[in-house]
Protein backbone atom coordinates (compact mmCIF):
# COMPACT_ATOMS: atom_id res chain seq x y z
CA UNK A 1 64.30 110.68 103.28
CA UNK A 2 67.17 108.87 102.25
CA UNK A 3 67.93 107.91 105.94
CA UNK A 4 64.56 106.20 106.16
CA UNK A 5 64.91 104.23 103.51
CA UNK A 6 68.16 102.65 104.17
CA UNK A 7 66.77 102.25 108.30
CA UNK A 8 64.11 100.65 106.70
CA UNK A 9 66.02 98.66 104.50
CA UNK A 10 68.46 97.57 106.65
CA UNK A 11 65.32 96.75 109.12
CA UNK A 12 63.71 94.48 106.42
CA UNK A 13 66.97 92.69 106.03
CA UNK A 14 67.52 91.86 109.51
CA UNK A 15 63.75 90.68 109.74
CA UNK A 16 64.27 88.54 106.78
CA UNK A 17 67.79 87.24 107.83
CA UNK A 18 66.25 86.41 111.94
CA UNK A 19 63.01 84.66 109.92
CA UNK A 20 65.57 82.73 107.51
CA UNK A 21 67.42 81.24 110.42
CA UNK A 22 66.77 78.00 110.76
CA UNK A 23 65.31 76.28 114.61
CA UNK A 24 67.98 75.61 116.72
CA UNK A 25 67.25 72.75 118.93
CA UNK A 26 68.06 73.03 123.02
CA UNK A 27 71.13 71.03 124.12
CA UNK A 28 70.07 69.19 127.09
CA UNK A 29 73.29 67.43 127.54
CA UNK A 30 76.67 67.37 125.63
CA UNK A 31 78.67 64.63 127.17
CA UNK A 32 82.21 62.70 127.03
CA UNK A 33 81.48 59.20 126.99
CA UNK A 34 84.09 56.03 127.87
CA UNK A 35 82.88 52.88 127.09
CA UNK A 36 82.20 50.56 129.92
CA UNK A 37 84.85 47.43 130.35
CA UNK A 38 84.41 44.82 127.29
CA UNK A 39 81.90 44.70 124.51
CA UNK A 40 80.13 41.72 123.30
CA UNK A 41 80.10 40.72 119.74
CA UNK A 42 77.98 38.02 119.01
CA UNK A 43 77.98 36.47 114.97
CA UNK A 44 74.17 36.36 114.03
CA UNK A 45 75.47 33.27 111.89
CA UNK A 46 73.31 33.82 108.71
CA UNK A 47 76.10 35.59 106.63
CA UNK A 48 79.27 37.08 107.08
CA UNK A 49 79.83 40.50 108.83
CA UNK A 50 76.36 40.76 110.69
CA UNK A 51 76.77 40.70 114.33
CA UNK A 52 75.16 41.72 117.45
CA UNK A 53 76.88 44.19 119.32
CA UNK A 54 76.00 44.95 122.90
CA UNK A 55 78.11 48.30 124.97
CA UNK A 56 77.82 49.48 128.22
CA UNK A 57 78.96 53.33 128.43
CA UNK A 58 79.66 55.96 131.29
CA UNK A 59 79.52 59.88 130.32
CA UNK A 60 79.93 62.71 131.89
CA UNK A 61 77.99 65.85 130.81
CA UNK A 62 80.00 68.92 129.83
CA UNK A 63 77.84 71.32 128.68
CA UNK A 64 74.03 71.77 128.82
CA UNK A 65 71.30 71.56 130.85
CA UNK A 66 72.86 68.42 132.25
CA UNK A 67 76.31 69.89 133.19
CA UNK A 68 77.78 68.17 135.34
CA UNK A 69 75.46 64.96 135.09
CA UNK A 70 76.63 61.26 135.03
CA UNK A 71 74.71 59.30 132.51
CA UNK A 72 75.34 54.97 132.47
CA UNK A 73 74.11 53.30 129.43
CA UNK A 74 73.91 50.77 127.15
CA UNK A 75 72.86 49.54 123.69
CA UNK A 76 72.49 46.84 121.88
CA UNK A 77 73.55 47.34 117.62
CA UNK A 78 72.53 44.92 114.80
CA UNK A 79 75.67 45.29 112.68
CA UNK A 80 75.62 44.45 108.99
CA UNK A 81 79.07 45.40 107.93
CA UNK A 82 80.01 48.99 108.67
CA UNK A 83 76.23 50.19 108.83
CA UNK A 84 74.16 49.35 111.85
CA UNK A 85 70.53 49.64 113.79
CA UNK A 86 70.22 50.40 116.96
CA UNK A 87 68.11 47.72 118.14
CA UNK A 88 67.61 49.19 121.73
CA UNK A 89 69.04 51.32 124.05
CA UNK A 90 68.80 53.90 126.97
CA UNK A 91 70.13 55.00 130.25
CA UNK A 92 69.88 56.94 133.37
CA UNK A 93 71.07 60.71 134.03
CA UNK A 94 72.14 61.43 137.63
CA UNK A 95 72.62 64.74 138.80
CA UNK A 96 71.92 66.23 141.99
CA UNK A 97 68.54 67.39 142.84
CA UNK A 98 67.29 65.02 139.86
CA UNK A 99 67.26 61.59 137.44
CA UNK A 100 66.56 61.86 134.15
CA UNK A 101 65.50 58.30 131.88
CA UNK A 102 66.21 57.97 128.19
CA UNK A 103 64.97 55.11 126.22
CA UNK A 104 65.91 54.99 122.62
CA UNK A 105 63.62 55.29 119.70
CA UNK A 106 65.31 54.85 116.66
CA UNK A 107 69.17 55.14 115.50
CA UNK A 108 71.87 53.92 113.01
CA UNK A 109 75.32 53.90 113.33
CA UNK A 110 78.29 53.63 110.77
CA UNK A 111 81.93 52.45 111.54
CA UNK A 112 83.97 55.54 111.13
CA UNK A 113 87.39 53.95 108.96
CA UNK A 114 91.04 55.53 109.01
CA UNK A 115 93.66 54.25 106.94
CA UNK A 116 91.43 50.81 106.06
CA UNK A 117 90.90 50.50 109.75
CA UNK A 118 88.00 50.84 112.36
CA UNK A 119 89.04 53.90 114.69
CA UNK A 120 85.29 54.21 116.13
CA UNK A 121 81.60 54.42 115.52
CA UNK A 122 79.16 57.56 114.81
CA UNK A 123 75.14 57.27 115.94
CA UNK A 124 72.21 59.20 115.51
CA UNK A 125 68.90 58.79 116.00
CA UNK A 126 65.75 59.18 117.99
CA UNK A 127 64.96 58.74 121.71
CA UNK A 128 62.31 59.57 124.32
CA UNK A 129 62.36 60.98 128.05
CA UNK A 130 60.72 58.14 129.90
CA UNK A 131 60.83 59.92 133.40
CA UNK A 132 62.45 62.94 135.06
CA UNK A 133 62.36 64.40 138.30
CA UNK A 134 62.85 67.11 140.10
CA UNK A 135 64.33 70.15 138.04
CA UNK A 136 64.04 68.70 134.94
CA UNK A 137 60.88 67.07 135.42
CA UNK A 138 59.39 69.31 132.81
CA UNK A 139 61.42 66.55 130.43
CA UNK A 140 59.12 63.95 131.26
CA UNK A 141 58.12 62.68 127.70
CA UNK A 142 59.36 64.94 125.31
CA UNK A 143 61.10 63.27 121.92
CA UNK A 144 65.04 64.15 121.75
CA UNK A 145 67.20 63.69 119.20
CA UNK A 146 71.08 62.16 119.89
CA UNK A 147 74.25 62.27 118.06
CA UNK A 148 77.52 60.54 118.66
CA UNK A 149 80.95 61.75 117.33
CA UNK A 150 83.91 59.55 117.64
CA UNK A 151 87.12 60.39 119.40
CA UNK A 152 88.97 56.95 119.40
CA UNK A 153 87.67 53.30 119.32
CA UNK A 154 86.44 53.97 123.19
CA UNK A 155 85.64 57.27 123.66
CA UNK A 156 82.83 59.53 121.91
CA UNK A 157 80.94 62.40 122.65
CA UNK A 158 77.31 62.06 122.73
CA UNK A 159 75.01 64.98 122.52
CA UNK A 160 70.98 65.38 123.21
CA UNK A 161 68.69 67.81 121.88
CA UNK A 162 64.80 68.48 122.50
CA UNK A 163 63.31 68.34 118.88
């Protein structure tokens, strides 16, 4: 009897711990990104520290469903100080046997500091699978979320998940 109960037990506590976890969202890509030759930065001119930032970026994915993919982007950021908005943005994934088009939602972005100094920029946000073909097809307007992580001033790793 006493075997039972702690089968059971132990049973109910698994159930309860696999129910407890929370949703873990599919990577489609995890990528290492290089920004593309120069940046603009353009003053907006109607106080200090609010600029317009437009970036070109190359990645390559390294993990995911898009292993292996090339993705060329770019953005355009409405900086006021350290915090920004992306205002839009998007790109195209290129792997064999498929393309895969990302347009950008919603996002914000925050200067990541070091000592007093600027050593790169973190994003997050909200984007949307415009068109996909082939394998990945099945991608074709589903939401995904993004998240960039700084490794220096022109490098970051960008990762997308399906919501």
């Amino acid at each position: 009897m006493k075997k039972r109960s702690v089968v059971a037990l132990v049973g109910a506590a698994l159930g309860v711990i696999a129910v407890s976890q929370p949703v873990r969202a599919d990577v489609i890509a995890r990528y290492e990104c290089s920004t593309a030759g120069f940046y603009s930065q353009e003053p907006i001119g109607d106080r200090p520290d609010h600029n317009l930032v437009v970036q070109d970026y190359v990645c390559v994915g390294v993990d995911g469903l898009l292993k292996g993919a090339v993705y060329s982007a770019s953005n355009a950021v409405e900086w006021d100080g350290p915090k920004a908005a992306i205002v839009f943005g998007g790109g195209v994934h290129r792997i064999p046997g498929g393309r895969v088009v990302t347009q950008l939602i919603e996002g914000s972005a925050r200067a990541v500091m070091k000592d007093g100094k600027p050593v790169g920029v973190e994003s997050s946000g909200k984007g949307l699978v415009k068109f996909a073909s082939g394998p990945y097809a099945a991608l074709s307007g589903k939401t995904v979320r993004f998240v960039t992580t700084t490794i220096n001033p022109i490098r970051f790793t960008l990762e997308f998940t399906t919501e």
